[in-house]
PDB file of N, CA and C in Angstrom:
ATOM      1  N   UNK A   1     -30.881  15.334  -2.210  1.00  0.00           N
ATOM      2  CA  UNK A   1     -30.149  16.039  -3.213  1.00  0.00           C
ATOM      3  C   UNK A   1     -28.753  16.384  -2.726  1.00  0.00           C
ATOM      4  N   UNK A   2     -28.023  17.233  -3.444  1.00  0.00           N
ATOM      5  CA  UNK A   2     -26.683  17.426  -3.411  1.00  0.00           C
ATOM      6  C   UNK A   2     -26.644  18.743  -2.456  1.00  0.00           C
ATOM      7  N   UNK A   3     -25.426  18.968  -1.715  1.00  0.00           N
ATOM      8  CA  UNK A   3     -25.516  20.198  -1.000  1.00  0.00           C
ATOM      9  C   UNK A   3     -24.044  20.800  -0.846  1.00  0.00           C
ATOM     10  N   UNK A   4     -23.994  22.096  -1.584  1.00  0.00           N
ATOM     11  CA  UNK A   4     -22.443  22.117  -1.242  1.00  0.00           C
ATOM     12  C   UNK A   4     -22.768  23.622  -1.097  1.00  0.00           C
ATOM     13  N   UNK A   5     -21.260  24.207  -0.384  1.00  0.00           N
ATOM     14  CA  UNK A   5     -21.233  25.478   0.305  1.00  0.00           C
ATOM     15  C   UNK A   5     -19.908  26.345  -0.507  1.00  0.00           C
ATOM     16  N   UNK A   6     -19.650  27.267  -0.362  1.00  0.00           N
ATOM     17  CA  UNK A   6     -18.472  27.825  -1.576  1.00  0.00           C
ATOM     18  C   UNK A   6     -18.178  28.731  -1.151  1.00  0.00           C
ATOM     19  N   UNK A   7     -16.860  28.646  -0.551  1.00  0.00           N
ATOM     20  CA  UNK A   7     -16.404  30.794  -0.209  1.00  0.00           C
ATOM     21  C   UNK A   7     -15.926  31.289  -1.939  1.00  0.00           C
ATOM     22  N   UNK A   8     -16.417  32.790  -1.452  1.00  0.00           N
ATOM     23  CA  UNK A   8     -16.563  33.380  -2.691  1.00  0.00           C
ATOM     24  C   UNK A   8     -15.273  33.569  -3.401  1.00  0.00           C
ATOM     25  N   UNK A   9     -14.929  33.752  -4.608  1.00  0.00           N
ATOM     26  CA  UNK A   9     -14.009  33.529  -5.349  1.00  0.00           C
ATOM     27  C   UNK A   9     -12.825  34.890  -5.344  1.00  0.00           C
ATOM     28  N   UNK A  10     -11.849  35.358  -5.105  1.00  0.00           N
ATOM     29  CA  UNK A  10     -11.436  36.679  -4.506  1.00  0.00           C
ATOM     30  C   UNK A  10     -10.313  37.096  -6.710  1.00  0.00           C
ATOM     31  N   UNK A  11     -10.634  38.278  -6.483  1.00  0.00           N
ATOM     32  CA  UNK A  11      -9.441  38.811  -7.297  1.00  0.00           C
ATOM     33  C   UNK A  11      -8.188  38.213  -7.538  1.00  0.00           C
ATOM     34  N   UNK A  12      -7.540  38.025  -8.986  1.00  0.00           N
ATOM     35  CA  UNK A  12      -6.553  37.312  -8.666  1.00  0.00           C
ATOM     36  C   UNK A  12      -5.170  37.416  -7.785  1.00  0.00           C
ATOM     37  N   UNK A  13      -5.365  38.302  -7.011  1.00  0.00           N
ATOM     38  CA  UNK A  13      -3.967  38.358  -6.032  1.00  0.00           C
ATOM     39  C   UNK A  13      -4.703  38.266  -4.964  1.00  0.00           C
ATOM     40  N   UNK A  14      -6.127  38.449  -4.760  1.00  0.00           N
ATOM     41  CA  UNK A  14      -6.693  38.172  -3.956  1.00  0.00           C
ATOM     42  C   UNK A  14      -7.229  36.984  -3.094  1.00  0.00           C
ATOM     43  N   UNK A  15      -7.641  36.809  -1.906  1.00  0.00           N
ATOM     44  CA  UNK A  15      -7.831  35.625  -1.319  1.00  0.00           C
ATOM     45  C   UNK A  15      -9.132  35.170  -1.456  1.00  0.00           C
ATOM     46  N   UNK A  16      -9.653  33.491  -1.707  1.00  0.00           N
ATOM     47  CA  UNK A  16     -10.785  33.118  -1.727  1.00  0.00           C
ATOM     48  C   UNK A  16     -11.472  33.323  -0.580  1.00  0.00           C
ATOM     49  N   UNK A  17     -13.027  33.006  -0.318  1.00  0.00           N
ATOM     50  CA  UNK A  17     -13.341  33.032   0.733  1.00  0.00           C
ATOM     51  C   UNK A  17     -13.634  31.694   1.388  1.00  0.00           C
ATOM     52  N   UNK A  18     -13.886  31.543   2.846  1.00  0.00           N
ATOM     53  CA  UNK A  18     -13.668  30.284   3.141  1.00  0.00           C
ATOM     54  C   UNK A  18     -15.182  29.714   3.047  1.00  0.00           C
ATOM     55  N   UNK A  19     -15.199  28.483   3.009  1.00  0.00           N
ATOM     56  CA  UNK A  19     -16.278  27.450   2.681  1.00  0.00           C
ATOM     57  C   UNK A  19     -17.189  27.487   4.468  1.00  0.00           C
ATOM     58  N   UNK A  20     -18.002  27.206   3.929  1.00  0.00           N
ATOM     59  CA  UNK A  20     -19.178  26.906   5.274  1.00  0.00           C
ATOM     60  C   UNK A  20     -19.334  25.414   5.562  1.00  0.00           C
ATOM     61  N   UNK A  21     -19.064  25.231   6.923  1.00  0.00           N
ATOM     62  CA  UNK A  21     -19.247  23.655   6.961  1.00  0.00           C
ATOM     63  C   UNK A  21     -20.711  22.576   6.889  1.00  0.00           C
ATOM     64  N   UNK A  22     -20.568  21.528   7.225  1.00  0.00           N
ATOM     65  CA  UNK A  22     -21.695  20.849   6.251  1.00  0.00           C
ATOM     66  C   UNK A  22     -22.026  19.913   7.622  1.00  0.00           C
ATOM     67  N   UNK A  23     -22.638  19.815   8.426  1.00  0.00           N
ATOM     68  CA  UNK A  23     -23.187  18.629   9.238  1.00  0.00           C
ATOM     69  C   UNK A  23     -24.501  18.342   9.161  1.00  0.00           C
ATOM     70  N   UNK A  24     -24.298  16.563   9.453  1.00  0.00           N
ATOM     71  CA  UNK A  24     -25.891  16.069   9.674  1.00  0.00           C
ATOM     72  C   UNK A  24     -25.584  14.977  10.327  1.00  0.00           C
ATOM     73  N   UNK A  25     -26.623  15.835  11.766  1.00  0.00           N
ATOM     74  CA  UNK A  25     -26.669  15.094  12.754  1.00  0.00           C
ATOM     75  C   UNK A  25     -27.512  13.790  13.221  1.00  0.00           C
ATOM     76  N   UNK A  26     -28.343  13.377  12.586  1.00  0.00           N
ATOM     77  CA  UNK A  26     -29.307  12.561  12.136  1.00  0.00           C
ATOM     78  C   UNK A  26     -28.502  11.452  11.565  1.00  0.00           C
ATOM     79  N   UNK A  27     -29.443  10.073  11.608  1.00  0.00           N
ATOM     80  CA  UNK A  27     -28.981   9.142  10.314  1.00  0.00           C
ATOM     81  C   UNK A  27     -29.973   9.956   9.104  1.00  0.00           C
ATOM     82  N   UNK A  28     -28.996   9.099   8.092  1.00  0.00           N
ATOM     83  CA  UNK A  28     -29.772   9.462   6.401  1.00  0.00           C
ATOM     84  C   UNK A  28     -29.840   8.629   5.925  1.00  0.00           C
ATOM     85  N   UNK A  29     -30.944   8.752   5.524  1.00  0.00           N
ATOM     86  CA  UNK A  29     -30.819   7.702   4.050  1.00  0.00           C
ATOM     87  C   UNK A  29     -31.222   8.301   2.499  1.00  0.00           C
ATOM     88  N   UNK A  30     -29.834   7.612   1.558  1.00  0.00           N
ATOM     89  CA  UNK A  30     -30.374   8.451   0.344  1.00  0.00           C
ATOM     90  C   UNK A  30     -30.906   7.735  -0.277  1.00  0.00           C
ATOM     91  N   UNK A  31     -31.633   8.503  -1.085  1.00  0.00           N
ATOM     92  CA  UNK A  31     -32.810   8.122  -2.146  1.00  0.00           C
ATOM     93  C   UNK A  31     -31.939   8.160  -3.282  1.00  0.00           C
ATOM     94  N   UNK A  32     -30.742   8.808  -3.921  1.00  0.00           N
ATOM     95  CA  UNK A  32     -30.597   9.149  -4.781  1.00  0.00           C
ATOM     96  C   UNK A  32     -29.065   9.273  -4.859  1.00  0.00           C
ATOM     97  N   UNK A  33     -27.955   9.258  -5.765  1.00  0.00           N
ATOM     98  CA  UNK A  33     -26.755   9.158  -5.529  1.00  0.00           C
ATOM     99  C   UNK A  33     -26.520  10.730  -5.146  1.00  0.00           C
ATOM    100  N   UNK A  34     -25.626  11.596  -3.752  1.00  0.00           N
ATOM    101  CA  UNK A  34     -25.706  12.250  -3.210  1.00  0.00           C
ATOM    102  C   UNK A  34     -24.050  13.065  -3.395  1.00  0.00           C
ATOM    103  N   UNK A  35     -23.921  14.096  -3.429  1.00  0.00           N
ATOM    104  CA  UNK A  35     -22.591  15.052  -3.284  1.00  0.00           C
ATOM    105  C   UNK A  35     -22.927  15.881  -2.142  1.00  0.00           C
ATOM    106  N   UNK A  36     -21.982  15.665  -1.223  1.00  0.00           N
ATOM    107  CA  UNK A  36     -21.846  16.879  -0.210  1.00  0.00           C
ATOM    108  C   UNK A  36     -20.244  17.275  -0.398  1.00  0.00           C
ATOM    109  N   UNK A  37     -20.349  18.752  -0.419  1.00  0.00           N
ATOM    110  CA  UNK A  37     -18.967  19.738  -1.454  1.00  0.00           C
ATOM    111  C   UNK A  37     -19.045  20.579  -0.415  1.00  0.00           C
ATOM    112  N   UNK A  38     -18.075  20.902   0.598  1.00  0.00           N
ATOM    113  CA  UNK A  38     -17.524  22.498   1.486  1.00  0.00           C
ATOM    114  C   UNK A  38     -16.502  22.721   0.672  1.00  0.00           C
ATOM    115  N   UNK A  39     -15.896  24.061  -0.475  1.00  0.00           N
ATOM    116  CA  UNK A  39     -14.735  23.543  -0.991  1.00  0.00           C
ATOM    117  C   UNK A  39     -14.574  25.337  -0.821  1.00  0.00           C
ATOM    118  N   UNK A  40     -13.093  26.164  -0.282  1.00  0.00           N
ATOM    119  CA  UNK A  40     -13.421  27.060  -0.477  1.00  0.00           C
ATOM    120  C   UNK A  40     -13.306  27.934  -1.730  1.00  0.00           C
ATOM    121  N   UNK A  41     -13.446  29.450  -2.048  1.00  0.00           N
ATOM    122  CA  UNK A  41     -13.339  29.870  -3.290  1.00  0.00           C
ATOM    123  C   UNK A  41     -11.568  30.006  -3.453  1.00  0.00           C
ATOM    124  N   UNK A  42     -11.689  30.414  -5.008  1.00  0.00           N
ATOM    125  CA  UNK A  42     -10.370  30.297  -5.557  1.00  0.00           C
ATOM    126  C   UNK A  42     -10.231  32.355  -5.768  1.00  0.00           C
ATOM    127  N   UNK A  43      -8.949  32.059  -5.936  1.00  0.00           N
ATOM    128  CA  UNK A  43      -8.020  33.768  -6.023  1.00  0.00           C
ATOM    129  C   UNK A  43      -6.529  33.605  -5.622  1.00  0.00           C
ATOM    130  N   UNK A  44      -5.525  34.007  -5.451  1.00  0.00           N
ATOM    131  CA  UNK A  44      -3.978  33.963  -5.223  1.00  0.00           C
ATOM    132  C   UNK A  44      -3.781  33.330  -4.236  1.00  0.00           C
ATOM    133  N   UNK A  45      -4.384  32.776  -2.772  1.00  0.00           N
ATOM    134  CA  UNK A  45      -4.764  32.147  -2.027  1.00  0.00           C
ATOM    135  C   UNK A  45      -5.958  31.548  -2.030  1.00  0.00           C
ATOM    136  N   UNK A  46      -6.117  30.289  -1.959  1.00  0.00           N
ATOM    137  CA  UNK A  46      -7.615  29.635  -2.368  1.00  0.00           C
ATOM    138  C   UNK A  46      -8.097  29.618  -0.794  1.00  0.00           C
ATOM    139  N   UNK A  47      -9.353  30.187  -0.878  1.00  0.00           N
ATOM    140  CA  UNK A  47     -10.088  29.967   0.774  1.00  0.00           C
ATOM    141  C   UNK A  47      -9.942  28.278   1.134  1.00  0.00           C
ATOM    142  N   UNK A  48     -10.574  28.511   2.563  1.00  0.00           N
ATOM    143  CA  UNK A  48     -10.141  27.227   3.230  1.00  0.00           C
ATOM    144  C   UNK A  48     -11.105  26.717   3.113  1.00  0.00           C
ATOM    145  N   UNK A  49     -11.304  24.842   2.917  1.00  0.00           N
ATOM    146  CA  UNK A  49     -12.781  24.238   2.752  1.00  0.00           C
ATOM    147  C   UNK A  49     -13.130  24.507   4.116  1.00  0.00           C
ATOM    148  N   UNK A  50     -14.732  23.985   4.612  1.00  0.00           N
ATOM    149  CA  UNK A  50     -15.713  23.731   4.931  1.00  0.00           C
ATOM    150  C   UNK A  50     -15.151  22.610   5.581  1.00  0.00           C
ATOM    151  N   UNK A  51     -15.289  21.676   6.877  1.00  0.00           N
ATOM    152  CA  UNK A  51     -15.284  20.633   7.440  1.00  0.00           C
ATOM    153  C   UNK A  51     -17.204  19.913   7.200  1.00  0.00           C
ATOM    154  N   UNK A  52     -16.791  18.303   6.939  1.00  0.00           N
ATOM    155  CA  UNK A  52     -18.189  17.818   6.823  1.00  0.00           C
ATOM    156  C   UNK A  52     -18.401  16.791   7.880  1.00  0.00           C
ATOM    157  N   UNK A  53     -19.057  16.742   8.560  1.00  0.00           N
ATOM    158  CA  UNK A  53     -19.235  15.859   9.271  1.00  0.00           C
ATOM    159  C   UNK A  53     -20.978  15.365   9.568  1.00  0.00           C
ATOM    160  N   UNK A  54     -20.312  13.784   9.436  1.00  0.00           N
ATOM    161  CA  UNK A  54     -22.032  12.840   9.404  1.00  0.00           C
ATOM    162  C   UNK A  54     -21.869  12.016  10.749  1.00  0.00           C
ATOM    163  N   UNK A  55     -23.108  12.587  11.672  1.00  0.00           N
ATOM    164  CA  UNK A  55     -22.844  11.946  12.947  1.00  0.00           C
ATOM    165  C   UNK A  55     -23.947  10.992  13.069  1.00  0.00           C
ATOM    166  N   UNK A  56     -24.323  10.498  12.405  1.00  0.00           N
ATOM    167  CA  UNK A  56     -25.568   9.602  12.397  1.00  0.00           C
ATOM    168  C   UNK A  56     -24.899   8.465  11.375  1.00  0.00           C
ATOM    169  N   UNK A  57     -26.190   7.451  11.360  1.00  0.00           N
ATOM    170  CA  UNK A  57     -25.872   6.731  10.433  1.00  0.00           C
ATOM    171  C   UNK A  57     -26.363   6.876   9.248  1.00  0.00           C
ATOM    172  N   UNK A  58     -25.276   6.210   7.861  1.00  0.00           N
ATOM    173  CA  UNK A  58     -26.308   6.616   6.184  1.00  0.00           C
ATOM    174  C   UNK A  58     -26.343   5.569   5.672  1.00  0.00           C
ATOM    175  N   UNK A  59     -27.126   5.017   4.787  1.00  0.00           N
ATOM    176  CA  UNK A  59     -27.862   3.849   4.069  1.00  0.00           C
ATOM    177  C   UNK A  59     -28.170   4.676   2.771  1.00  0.00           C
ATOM    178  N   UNK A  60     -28.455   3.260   1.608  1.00  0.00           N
ATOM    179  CA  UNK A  60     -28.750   3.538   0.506  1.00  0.00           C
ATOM    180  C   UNK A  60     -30.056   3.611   1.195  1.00  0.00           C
ATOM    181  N   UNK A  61     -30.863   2.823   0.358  1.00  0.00           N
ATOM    182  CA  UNK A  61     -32.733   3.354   0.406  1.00  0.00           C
ATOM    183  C   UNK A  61     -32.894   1.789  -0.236  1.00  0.00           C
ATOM    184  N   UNK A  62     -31.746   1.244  -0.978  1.00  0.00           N
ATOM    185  CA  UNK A  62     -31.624  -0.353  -1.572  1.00  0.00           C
ATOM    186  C   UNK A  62     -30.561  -0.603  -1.143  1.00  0.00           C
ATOM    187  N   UNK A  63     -29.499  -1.885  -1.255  1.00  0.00           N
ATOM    188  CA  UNK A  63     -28.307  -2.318  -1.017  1.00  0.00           C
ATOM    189  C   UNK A  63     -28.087  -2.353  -2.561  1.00  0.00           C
ATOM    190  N   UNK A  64     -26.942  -1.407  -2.392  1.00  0.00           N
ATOM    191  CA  UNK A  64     -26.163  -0.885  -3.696  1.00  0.00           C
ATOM    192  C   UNK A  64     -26.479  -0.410  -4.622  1.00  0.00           C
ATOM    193  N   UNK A  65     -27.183   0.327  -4.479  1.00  0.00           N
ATOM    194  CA  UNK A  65     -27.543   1.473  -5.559  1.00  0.00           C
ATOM    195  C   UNK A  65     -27.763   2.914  -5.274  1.00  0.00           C
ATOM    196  N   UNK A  66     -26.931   3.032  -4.399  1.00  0.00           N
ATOM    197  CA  UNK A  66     -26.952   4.492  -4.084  1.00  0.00           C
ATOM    198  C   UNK A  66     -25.136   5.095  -3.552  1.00  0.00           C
ATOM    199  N   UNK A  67     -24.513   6.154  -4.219  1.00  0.00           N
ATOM    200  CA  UNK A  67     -23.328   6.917  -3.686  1.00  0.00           C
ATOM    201  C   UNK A  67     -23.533   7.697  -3.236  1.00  0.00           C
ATOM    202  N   UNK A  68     -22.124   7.986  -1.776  1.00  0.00           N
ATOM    203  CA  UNK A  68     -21.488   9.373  -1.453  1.00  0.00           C
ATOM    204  C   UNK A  68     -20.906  10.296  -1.444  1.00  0.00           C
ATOM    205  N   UNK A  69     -20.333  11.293  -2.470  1.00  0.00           N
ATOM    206  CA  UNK A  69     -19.230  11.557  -2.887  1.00  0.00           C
ATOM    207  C   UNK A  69     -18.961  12.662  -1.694  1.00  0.00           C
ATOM    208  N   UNK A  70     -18.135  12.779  -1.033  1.00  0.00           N
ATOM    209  CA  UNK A  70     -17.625  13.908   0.006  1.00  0.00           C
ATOM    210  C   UNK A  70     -16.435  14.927  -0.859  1.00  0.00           C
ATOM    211  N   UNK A  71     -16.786  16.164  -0.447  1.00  0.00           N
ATOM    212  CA  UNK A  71     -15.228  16.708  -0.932  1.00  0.00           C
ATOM    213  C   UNK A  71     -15.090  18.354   0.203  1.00  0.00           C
ATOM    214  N   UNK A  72     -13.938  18.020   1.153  1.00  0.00           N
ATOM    215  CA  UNK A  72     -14.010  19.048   1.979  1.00  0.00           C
ATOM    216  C   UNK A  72     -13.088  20.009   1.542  1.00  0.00           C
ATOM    217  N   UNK A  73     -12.016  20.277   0.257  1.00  0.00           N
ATOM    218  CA  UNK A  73     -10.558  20.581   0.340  1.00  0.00           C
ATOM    219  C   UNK A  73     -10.522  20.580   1.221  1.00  0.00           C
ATOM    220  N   UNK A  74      -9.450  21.705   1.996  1.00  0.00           N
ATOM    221  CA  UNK A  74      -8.700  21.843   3.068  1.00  0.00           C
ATOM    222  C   UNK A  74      -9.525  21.269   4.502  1.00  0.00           C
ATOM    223  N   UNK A  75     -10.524  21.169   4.759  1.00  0.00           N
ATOM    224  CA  UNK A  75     -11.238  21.205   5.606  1.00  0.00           C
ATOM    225  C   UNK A  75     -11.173  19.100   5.507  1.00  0.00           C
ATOM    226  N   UNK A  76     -11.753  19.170   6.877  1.00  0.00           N
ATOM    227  CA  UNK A  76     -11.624  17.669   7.629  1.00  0.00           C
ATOM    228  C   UNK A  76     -12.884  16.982   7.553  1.00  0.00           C
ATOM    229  N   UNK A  77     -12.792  15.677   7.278  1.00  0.00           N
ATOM    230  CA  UNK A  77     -14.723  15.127   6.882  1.00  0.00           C
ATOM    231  C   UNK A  77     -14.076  13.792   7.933  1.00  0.00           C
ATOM    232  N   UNK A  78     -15.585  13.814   8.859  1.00  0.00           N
ATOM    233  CA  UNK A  78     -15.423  12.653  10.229  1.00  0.00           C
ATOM    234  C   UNK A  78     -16.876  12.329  10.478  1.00  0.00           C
ATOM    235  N   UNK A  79     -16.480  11.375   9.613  1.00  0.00           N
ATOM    236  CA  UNK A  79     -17.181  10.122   9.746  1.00  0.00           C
ATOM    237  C   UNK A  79     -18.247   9.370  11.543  1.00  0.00           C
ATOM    238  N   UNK A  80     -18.758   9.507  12.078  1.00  0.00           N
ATOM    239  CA  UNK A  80     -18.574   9.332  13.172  1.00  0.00           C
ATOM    240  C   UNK A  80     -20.005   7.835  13.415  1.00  0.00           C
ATOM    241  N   UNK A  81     -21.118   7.723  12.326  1.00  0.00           N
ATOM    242  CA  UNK A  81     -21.783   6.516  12.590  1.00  0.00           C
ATOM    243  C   UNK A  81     -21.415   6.101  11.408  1.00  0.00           C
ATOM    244  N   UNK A  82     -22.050   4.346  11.374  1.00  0.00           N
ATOM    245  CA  UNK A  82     -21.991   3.478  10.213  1.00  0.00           C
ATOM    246  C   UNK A  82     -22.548   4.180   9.203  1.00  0.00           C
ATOM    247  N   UNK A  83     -21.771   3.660   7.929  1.00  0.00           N
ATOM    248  CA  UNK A  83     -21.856   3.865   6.582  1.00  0.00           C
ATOM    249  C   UNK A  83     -22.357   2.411   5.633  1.00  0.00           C
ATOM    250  N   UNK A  84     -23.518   2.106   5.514  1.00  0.00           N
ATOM    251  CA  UNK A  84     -24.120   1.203   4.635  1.00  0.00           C
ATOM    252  C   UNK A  84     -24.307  -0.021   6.100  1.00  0.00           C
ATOM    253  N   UNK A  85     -24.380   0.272   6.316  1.00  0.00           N
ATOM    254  CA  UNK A  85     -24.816  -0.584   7.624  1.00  0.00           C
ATOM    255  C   UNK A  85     -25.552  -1.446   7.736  1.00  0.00           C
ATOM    256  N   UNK A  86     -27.056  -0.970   7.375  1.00  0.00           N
ATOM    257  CA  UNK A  86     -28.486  -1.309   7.001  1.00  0.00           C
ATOM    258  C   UNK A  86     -28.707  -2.061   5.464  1.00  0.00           C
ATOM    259  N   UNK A  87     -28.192  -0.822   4.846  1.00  0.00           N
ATOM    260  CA  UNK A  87     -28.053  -1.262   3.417  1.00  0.00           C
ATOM    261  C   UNK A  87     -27.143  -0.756   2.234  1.00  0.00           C
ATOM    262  N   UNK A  88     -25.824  -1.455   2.177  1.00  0.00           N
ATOM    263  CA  UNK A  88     -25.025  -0.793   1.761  1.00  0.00           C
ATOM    264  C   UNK A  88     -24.683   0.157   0.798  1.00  0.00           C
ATOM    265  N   UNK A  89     -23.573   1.309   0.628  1.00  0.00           N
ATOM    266  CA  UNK A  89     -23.565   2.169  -0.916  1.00  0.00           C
ATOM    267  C   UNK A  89     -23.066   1.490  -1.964  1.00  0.00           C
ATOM    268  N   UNK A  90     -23.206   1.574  -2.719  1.00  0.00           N
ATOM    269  CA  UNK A  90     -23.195   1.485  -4.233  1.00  0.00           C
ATOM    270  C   UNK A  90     -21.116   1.905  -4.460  1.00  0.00           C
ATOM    271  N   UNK A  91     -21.395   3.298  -3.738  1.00  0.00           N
ATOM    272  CA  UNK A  91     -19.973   3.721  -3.836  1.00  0.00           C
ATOM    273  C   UNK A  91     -20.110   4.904  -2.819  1.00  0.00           C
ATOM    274  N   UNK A  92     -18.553   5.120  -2.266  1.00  0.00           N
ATOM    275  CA  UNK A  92     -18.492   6.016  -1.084  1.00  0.00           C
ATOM    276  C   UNK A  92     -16.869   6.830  -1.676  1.00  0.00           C
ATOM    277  N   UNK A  93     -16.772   7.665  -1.561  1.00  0.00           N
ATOM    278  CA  UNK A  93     -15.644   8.594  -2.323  1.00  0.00           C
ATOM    279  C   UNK A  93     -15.720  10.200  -1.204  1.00  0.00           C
ATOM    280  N   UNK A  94     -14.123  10.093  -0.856  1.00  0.00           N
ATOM    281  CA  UNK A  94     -13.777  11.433  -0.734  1.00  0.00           C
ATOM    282  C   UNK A  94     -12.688  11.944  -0.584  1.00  0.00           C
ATOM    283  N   UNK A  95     -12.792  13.289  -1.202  1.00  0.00           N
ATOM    284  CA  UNK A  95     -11.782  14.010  -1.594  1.00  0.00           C
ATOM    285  C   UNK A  95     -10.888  15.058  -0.407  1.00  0.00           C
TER     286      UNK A  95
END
């Protein structure tokens, strides 16, 4: 499933809060088209994202029928094993 993290949203002159980061250290494989979201909250300063990082390798579960959508805002997403390797995504996207 999808997994995303969210600093809390602040008053409007106020500051968001910052995002929680997202790792998986493991390979994966998805079953299912997948969103991983660190993004932080919004207010007069928007909090800072979440960094994501996949240190393993990820596979569909078929060759091409499965996506990744990443979205860290501010925060840094690093890549560090193969991506469709085994069996490729469908689609890989990030923001």
């Amino acid at each position: 499933g999808n997994l995303t993290t969210t600093g809390g949203n602040g008053n409007a002159p106020g500051a968001g809060g910052a995002a929680g980061s997202i790792t998986l250290a493991d390979a994966v494989t998805l079953n299912a088209n997948v969103t991983l979201s660190a993004v932080g909250g919004t207010g007069g300063t928007p909090g800072a994202g979440g960094n994501i990082q996949l240190l393993g390798t990820v596979d569909g579960s078929a060759p091409g029928t499965r996506s990744l959508t990443l979205t860290a805002g501010s925060g840094d997403i690093m890549l560090a094993g193969t991506i469709g390797g085994t069996a490729a995504l469908s689609h890989r996207h990030r923001q």
